[in-house]
N, C-alpha and C. Protein backbone atom coordinates (compact mmCIF):
# COMPACT_ATOMS: atom_id res chain seq x y z
N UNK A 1 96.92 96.90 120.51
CA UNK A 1 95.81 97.62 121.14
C UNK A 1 96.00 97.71 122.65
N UNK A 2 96.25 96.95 123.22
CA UNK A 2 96.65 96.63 124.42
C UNK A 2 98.29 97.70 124.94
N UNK A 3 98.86 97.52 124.16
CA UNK A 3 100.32 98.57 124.27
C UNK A 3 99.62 100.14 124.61
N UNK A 4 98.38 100.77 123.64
CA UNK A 4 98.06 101.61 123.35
C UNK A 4 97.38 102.10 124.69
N UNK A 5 96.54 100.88 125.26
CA UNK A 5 95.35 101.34 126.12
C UNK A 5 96.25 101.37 127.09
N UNK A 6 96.85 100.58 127.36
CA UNK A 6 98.01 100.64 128.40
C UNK A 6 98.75 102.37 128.39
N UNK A 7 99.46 102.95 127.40
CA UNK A 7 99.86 104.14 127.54
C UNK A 7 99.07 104.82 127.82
N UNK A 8 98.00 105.27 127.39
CA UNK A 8 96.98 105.82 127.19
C UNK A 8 97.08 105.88 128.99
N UNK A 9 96.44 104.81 129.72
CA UNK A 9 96.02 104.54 131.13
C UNK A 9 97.37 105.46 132.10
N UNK A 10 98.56 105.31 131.31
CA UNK A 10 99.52 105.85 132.10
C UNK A 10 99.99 107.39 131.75
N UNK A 11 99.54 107.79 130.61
CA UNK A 11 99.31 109.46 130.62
C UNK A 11 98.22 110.17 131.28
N UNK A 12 96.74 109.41 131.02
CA UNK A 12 95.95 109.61 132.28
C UNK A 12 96.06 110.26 133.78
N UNK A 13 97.33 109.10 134.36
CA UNK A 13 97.80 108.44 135.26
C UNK A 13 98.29 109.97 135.69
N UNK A 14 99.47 110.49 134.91
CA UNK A 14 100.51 111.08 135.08
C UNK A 14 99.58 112.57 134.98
N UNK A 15 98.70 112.83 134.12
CA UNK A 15 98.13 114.00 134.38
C UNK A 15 97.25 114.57 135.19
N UNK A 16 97.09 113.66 136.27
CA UNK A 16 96.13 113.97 137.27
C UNK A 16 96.99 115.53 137.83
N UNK A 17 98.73 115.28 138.06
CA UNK A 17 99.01 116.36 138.48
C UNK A 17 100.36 116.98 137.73
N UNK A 18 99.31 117.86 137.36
CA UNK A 18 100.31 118.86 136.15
C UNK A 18 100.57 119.82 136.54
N UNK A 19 100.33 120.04 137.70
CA UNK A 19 101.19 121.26 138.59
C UNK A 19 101.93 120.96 139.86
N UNK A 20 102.86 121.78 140.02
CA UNK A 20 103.51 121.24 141.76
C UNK A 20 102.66 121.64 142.94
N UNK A 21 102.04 122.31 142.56
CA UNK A 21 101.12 123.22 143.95
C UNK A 21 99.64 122.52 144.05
N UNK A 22 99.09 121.73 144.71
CA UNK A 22 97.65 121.28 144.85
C UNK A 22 96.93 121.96 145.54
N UNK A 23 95.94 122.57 145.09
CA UNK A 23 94.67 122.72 145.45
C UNK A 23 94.03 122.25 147.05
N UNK A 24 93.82 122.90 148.29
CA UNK A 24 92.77 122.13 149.19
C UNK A 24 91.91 121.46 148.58
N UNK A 25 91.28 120.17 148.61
CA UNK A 25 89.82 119.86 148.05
C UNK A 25 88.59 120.04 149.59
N UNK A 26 87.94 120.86 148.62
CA UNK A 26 86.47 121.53 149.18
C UNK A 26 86.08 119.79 149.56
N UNK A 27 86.13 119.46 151.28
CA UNK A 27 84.74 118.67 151.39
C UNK A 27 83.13 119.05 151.38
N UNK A 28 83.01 120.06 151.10
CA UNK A 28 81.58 120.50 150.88
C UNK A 28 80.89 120.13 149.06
N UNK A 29 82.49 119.58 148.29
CA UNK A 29 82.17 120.05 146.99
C UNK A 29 82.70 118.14 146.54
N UNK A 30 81.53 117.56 146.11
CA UNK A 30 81.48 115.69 145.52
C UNK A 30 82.87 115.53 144.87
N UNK A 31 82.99 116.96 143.79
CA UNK A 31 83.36 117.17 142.37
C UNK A 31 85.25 116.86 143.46
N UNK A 32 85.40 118.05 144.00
CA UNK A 32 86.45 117.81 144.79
C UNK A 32 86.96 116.48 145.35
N UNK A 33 85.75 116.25 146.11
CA UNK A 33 86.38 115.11 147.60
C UNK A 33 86.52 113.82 146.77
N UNK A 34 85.13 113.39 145.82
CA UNK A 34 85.91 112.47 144.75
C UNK A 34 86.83 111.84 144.01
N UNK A 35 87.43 110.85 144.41
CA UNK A 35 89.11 110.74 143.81
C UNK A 35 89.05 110.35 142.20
N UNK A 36 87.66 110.16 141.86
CA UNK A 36 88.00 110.24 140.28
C UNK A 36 87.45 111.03 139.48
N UNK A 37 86.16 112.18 140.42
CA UNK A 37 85.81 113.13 139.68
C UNK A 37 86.87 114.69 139.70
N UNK A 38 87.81 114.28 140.77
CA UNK A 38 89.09 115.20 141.50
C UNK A 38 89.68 115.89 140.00
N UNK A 39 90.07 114.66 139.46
CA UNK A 39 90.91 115.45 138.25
C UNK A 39 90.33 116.14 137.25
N UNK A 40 89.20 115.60 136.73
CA UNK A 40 88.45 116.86 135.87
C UNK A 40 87.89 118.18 136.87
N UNK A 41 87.85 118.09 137.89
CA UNK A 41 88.01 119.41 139.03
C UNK A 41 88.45 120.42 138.60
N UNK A 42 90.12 119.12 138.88
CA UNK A 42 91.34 119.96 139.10
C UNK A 42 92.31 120.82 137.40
N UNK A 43 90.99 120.20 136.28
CA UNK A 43 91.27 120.21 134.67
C UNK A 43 91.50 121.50 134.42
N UNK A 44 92.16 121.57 133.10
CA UNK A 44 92.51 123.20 132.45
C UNK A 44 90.94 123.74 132.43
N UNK A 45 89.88 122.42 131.88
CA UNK A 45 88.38 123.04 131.37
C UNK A 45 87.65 123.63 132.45
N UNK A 46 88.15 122.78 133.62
CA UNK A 46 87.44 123.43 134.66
C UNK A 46 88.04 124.57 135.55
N UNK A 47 88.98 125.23 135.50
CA UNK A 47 89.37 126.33 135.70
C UNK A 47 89.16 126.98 134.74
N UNK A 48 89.04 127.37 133.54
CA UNK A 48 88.44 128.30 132.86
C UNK A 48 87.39 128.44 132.67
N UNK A 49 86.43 127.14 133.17
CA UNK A 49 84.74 127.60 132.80
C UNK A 49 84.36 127.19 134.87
N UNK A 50 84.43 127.61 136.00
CA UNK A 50 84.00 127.30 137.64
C UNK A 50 82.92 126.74 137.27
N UNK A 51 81.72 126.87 136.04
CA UNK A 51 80.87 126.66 136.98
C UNK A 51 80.48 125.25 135.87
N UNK A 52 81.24 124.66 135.07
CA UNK A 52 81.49 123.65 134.16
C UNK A 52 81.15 122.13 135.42
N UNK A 53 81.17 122.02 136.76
CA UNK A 53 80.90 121.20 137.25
C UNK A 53 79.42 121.06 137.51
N UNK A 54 79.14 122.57 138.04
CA UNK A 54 77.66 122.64 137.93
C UNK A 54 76.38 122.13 137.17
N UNK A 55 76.87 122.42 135.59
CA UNK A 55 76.58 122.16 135.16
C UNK A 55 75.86 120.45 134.26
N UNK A 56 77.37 119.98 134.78
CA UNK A 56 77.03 118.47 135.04
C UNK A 56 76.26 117.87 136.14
N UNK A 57 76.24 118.54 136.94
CA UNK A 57 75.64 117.98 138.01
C UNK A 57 74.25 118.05 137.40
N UNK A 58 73.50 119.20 137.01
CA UNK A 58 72.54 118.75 136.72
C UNK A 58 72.27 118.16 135.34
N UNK A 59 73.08 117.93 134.26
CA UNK A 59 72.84 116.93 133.56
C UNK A 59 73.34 115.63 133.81
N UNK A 60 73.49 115.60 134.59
CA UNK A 60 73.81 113.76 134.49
C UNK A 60 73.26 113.50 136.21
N UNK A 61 72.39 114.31 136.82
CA UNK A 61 71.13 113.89 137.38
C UNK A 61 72.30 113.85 139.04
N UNK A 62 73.68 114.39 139.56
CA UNK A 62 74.33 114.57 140.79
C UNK A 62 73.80 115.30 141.74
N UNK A 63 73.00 116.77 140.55
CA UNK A 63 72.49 117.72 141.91
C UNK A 63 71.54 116.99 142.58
N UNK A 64 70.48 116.36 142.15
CA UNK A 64 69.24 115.34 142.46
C UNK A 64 69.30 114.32 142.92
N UNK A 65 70.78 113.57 143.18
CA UNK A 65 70.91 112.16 143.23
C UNK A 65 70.50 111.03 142.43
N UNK A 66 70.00 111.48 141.34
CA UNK A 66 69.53 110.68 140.36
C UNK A 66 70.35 109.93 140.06
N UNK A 67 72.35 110.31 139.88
CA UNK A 67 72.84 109.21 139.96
C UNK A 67 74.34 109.53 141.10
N UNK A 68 74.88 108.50 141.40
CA UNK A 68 76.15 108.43 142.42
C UNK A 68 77.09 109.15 141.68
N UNK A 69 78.12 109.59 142.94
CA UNK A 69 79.27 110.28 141.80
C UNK A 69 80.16 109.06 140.99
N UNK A 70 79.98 107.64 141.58
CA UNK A 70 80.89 107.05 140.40
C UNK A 70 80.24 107.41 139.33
N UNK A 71 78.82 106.42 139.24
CA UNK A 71 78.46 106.78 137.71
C UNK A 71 78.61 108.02 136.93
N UNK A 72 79.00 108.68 137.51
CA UNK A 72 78.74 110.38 136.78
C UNK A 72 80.26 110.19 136.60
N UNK A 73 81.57 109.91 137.08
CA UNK A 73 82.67 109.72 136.83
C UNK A 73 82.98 108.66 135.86
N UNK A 74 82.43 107.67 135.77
CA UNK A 74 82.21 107.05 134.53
C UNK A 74 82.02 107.27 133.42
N UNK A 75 81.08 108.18 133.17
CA UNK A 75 80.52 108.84 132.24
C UNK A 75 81.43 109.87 131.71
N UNK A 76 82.23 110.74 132.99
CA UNK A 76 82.64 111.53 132.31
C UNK A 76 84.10 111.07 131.87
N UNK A 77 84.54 109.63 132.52
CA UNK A 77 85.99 109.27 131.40
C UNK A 77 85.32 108.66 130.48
N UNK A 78 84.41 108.55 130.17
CA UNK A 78 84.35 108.08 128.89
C UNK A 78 83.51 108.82 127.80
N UNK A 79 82.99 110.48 128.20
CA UNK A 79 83.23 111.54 127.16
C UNK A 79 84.90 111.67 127.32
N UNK A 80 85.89 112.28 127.82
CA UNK A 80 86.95 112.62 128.18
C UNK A 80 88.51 111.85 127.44
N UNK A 81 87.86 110.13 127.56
CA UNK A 81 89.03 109.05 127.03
C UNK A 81 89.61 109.56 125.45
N UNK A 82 88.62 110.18 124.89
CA UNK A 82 88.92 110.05 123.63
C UNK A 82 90.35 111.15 123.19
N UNK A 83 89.99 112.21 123.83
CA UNK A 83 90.80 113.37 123.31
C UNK A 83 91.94 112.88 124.56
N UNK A 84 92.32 112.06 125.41
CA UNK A 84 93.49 112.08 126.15
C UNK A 84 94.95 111.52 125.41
N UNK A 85 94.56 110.90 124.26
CA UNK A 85 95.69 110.47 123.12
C UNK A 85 96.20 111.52 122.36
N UNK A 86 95.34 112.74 121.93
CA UNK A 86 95.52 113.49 121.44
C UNK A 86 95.28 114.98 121.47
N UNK A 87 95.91 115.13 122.42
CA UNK A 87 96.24 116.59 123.15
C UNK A 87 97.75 117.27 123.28
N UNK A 88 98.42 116.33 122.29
CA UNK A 88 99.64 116.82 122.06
C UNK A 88 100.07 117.45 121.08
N UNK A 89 101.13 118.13 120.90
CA UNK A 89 101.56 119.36 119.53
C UNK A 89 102.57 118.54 119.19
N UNK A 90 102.55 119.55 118.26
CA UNK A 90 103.86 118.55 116.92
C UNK A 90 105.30 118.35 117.35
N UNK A 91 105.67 118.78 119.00
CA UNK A 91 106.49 118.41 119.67
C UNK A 91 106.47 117.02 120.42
N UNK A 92 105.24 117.00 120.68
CA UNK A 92 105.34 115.72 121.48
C UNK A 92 104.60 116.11 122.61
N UNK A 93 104.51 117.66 122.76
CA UNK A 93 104.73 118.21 124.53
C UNK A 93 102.91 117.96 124.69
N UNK A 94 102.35 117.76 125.97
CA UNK A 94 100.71 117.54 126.01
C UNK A 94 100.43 119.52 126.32
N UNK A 95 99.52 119.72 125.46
CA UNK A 95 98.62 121.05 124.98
C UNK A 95 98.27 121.67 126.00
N UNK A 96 97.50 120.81 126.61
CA UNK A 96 96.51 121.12 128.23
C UNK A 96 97.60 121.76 129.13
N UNK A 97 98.84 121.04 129.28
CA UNK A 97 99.25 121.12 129.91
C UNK A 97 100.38 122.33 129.65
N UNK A 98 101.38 122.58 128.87
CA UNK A 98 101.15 124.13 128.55
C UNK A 98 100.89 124.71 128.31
N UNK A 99 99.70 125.48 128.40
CA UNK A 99 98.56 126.01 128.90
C UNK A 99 98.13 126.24 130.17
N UNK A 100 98.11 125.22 131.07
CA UNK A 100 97.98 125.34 132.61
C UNK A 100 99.30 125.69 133.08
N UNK A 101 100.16 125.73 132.53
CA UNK A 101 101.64 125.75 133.16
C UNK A 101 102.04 127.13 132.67
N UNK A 102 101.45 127.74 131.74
CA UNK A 102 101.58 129.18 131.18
C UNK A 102 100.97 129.97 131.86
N UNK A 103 99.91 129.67 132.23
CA UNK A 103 98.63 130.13 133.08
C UNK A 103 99.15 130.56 135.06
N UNK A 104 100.07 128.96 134.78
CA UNK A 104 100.79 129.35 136.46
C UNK A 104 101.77 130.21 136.36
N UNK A 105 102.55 130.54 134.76
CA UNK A 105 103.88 131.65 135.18
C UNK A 105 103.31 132.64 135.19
N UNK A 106 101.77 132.93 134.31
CA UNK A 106 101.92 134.28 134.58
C UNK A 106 100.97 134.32 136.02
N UNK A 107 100.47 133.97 137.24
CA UNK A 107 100.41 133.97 138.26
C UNK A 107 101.60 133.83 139.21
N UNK A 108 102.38 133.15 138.90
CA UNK A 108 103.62 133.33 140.11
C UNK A 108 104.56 134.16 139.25
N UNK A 109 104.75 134.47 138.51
CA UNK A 109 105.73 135.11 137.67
C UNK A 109 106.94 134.07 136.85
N UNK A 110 107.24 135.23 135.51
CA UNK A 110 108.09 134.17 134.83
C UNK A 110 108.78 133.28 134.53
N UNK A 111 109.29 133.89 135.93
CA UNK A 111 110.67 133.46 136.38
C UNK A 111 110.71 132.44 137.30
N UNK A 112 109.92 131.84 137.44
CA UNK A 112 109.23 130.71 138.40
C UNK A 112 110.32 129.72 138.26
N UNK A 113 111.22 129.55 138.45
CA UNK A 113 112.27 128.08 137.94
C UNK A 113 111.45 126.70 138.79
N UNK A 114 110.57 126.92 140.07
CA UNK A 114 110.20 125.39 140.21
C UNK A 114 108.90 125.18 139.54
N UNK A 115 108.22 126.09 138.51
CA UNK A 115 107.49 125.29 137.79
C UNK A 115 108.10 124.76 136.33
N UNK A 116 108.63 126.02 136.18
CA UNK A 116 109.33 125.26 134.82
C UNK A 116 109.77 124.28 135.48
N UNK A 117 110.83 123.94 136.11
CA UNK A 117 111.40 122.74 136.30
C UNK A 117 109.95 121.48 136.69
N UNK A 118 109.48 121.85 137.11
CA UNK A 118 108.31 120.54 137.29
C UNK A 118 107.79 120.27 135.69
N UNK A 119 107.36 121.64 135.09
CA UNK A 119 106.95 121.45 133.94
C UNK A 119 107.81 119.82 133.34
N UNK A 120 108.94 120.56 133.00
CA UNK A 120 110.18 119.62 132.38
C UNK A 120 109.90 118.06 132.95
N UNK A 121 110.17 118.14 134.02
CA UNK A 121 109.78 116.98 135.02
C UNK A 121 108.74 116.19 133.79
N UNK A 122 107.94 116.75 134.35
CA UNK A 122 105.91 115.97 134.15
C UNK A 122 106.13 115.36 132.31
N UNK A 123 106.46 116.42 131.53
CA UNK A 123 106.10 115.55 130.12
C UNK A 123 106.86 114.74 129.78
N UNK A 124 108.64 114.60 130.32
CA UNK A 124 109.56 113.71 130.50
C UNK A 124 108.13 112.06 130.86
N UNK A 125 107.75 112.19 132.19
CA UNK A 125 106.78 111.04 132.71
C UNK A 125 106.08 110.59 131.12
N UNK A 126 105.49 111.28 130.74
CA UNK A 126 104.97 111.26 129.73
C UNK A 126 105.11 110.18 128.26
N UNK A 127 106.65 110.13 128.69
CA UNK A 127 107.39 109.24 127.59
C UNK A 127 107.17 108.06 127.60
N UNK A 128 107.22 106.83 126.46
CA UNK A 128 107.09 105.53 126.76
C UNK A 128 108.28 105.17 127.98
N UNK A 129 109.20 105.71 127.50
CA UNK A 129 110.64 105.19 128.37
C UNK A 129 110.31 105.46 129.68
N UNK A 130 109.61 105.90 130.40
CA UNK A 130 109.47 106.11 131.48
C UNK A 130 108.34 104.78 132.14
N UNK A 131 107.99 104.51 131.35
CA UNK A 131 106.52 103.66 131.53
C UNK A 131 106.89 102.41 132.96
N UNK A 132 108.17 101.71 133.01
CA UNK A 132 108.39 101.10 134.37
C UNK A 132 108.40 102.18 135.21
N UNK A 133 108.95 102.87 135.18
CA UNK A 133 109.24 104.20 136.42
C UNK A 133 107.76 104.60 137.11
N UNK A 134 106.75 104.85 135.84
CA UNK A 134 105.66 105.07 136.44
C UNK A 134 104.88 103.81 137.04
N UNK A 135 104.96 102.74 136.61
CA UNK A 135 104.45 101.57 137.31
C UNK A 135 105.23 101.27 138.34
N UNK A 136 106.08 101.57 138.85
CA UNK A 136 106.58 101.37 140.51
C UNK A 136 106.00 102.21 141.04
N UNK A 137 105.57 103.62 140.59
CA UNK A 137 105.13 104.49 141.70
C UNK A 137 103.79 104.11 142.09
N UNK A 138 103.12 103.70 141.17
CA UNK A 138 101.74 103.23 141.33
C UNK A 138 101.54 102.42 142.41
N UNK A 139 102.40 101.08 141.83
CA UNK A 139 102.47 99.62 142.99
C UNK A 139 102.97 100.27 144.29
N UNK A 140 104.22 101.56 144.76
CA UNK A 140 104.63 102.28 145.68
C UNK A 140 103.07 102.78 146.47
N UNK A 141 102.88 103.65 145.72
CA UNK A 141 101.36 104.13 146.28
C UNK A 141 100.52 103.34 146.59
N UNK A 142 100.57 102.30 145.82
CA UNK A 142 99.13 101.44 146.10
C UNK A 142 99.03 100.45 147.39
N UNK A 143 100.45 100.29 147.77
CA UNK A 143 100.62 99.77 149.42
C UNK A 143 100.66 100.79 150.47
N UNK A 144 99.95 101.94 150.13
CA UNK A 144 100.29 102.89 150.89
C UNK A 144 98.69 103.08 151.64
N UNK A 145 97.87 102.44 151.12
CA UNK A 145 96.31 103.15 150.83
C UNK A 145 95.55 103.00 152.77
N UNK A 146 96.43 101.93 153.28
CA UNK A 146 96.03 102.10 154.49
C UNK A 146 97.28 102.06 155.71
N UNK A 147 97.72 103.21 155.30
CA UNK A 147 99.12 103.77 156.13
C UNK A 147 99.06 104.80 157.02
N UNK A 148 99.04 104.81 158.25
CA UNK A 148 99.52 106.01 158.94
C UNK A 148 100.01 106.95 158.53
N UNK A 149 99.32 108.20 158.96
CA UNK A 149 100.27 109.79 158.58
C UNK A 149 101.95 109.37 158.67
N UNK A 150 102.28 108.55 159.98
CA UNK A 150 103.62 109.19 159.72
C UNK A 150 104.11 108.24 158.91
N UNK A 151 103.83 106.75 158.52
CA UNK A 151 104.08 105.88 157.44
C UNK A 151 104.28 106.06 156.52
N UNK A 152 102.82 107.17 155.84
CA UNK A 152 102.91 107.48 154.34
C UNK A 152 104.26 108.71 154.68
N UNK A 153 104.43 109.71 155.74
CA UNK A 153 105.56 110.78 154.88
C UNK A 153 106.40 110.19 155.38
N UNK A 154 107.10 109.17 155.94
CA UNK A 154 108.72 108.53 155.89
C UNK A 154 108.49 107.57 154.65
N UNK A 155 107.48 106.99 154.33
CA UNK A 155 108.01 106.43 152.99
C UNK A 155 107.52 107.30 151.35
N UNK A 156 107.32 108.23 151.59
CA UNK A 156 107.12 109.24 151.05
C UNK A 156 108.57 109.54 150.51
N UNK A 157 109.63 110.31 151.91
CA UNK A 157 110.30 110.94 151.72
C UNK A 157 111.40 109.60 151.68
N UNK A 158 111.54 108.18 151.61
CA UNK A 158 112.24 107.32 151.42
C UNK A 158 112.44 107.43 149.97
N UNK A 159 110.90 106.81 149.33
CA UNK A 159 111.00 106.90 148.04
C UNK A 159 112.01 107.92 146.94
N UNK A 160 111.77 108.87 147.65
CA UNK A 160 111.96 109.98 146.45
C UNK A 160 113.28 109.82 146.92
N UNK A 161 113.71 110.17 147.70
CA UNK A 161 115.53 109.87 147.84
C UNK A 161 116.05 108.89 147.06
N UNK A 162 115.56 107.67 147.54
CA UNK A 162 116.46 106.31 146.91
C UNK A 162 115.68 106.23 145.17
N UNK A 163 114.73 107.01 144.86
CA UNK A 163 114.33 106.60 143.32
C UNK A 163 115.72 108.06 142.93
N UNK A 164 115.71 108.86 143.15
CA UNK A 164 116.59 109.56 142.73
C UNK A 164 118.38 109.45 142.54
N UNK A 165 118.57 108.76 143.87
CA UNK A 165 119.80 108.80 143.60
C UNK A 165 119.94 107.50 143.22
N UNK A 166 119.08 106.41 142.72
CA UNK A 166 119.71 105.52 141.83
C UNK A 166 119.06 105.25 140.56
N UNK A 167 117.73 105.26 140.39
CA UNK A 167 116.74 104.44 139.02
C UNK A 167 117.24 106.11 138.40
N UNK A 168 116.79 107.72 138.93
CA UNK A 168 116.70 108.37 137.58
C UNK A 168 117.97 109.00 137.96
N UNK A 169 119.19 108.51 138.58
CA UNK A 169 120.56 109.30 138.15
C UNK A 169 120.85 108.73 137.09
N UNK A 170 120.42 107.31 137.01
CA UNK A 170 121.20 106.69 135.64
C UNK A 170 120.03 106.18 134.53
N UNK A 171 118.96 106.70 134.76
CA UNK A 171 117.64 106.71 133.57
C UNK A 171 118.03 107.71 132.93
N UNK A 172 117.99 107.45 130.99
CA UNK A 172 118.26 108.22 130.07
C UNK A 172 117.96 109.31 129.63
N UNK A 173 116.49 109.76 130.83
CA UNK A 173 115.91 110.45 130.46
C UNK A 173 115.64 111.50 131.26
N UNK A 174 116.97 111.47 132.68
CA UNK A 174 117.23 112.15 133.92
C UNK A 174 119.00 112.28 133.61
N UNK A 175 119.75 111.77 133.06
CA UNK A 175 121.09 111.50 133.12
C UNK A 175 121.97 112.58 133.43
N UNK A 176 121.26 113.44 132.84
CA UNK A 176 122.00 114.95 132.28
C UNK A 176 121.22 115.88 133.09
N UNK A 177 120.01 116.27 133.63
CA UNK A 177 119.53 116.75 134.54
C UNK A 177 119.93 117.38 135.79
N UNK A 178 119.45 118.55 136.04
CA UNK A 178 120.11 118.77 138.00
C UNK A 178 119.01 117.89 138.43
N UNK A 179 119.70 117.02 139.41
CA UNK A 179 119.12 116.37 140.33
C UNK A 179 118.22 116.88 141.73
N UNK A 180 119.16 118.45 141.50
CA UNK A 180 118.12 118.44 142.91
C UNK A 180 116.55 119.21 142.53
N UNK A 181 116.71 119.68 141.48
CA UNK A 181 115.40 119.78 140.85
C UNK A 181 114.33 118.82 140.65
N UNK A 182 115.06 117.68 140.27
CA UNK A 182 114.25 116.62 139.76
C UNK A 182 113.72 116.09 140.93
N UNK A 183 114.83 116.17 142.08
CA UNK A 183 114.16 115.48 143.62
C UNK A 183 113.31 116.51 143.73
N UNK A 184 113.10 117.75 143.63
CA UNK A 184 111.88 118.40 144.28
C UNK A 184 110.75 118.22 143.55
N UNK A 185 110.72 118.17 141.85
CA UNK A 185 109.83 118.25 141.01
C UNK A 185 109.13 116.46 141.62
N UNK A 186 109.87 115.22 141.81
CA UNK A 186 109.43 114.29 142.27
C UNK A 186 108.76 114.34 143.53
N UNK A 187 109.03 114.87 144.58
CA UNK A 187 108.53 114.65 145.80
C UNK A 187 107.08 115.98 145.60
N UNK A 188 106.99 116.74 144.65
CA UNK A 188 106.20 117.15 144.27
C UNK A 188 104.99 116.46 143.75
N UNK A 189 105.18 115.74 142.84
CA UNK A 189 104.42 114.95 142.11
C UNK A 189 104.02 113.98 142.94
N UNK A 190 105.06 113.31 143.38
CA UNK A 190 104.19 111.57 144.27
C UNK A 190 103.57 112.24 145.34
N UNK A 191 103.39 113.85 146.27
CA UNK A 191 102.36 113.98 146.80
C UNK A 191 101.48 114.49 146.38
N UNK A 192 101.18 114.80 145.28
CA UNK A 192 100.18 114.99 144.35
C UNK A 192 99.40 113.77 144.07
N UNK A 193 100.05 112.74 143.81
CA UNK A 193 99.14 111.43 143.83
C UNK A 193 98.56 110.99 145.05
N UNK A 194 99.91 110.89 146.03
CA UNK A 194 98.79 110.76 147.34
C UNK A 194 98.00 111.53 148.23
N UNK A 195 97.36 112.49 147.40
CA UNK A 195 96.37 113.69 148.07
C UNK A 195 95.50 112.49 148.36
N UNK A 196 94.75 112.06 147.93
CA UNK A 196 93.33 111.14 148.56
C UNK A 196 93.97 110.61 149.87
N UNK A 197 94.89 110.05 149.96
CA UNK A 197 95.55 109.18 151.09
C UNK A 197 95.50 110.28 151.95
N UNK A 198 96.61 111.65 151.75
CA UNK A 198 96.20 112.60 152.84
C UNK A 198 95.00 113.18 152.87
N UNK A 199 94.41 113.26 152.15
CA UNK A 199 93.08 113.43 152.49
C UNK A 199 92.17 113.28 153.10
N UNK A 200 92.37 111.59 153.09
CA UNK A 200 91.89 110.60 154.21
C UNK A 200 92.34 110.34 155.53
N UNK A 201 93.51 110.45 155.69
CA UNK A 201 94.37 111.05 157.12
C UNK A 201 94.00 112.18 157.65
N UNK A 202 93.88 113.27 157.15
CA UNK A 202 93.51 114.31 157.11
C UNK A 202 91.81 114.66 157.89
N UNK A 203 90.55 113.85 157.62
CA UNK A 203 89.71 114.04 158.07
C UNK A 203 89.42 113.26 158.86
N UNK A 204 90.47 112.23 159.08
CA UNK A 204 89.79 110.73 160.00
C UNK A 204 90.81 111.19 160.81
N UNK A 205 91.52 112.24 161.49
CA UNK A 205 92.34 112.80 162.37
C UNK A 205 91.56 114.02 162.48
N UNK A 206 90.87 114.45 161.71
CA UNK A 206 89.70 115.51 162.24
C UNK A 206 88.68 115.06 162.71
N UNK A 207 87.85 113.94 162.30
CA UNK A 207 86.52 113.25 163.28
C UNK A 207 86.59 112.87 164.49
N UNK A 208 88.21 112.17 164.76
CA UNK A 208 88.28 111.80 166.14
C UNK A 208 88.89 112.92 166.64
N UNK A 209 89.50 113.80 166.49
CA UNK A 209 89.46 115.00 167.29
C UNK A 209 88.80 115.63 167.43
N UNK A 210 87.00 115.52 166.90
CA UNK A 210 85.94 116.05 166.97
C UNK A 210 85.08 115.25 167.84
N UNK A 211 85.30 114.07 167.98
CA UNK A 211 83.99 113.15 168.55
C UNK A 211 85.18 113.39 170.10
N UNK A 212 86.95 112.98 169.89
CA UNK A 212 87.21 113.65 171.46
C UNK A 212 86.78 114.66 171.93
């Protein structure tokens, strides 16, 4: 059970960003600036239905303050937890996610080679075999949370170099791969995770250049 909740926690993990291109997050908008209401935001459901946040807001009492956005983020991983095990096709590949990735070729066009290639990238993560790979990036990120702009992008752009040219040149599940794809589809992804971090750089370098 524990093996399970554990994967489970790390497909989660990995689908926050299923595209290479992120989104500005609206500080005018909870649903946005929220780092755990961010990903159902940033969801297939909520790009096909805009006003699907709205809507929660006033049932679960956000427009009113009736309750905080954790609790309402609470609530909504745990409508949400259930179907995250099983959103995959008889390939293996996760549903949601081609779908949103079909959705981006036909916006940038077919022929898009850096989404396909991210595509490829992302459900690879996906695999048990990957499961240390993704727990370094985590523990990577998670010393990152009070880092200087220029801290986080030199070890930003450290990471992805040295994870590339040694853990996935010779991981089984990169072996055969172009590498320089995989370095872009990576340095793609780990700043996709640390959007909150720039995020937070981002406006606390706008307040004091506002209160200067």
């Amino acid at each position: 059970e524990l093996l399970v909740q554990a994967r489970a926690e790390r497909r989660k993990w990995v689908q926050q960003v299923p595209l290479p291109y992120a989104a500005a997050r609206d500080p005018n908008d909870v649903w946005s600036t929220h780092d755990r209401l961010h990903p159902f935001h940033s969801s297939l459901a909520c790009k096909r239905v805009p006003a699907m946040t709205k809507v929660l807001s006033e049932l679960y009492g956000l427009e009113n303050n009736l309750r905080t956005p954790e609790e309402v983020a609470q609530r909504v991983d745990s409508l949400i937890q259930p179907f995250l095990s099983s959103t995959t096709n008889s390939n293996g590949l996760d549903v949601d996610g081609e779908r949103l990735i079909e959705e981006a070729l036909q916006e940038n066009g077919k022929d898009d080679d850096i989404i396909k290639a991210y595509y490829q990238f992302w459900i690879t993560l996906l695999k048990p075999e990957c499961a240390l790979l993704i727990q370094g990036m985590r523990n990577f990120l998670g010393n990152l949370h009070d880092a200087s702009m220029e801290r986080l992008a030199g070890a930003l752009k450290s990471y992805v170099s040295s994870t590339v040219g040694s853990t996935l040149k010779s991981h089984p599940a990169w072996r055969d791969k172009d590498l320089t794809q995989v370095k872009r589809s990576l340095e793609s992804f780990m700043y996709g995770q640390a959007q909150p971090i720039l995020d937070r750089l981002e406006w606390t370098g706008l307040f004091f250049e506002t209160e200067g």
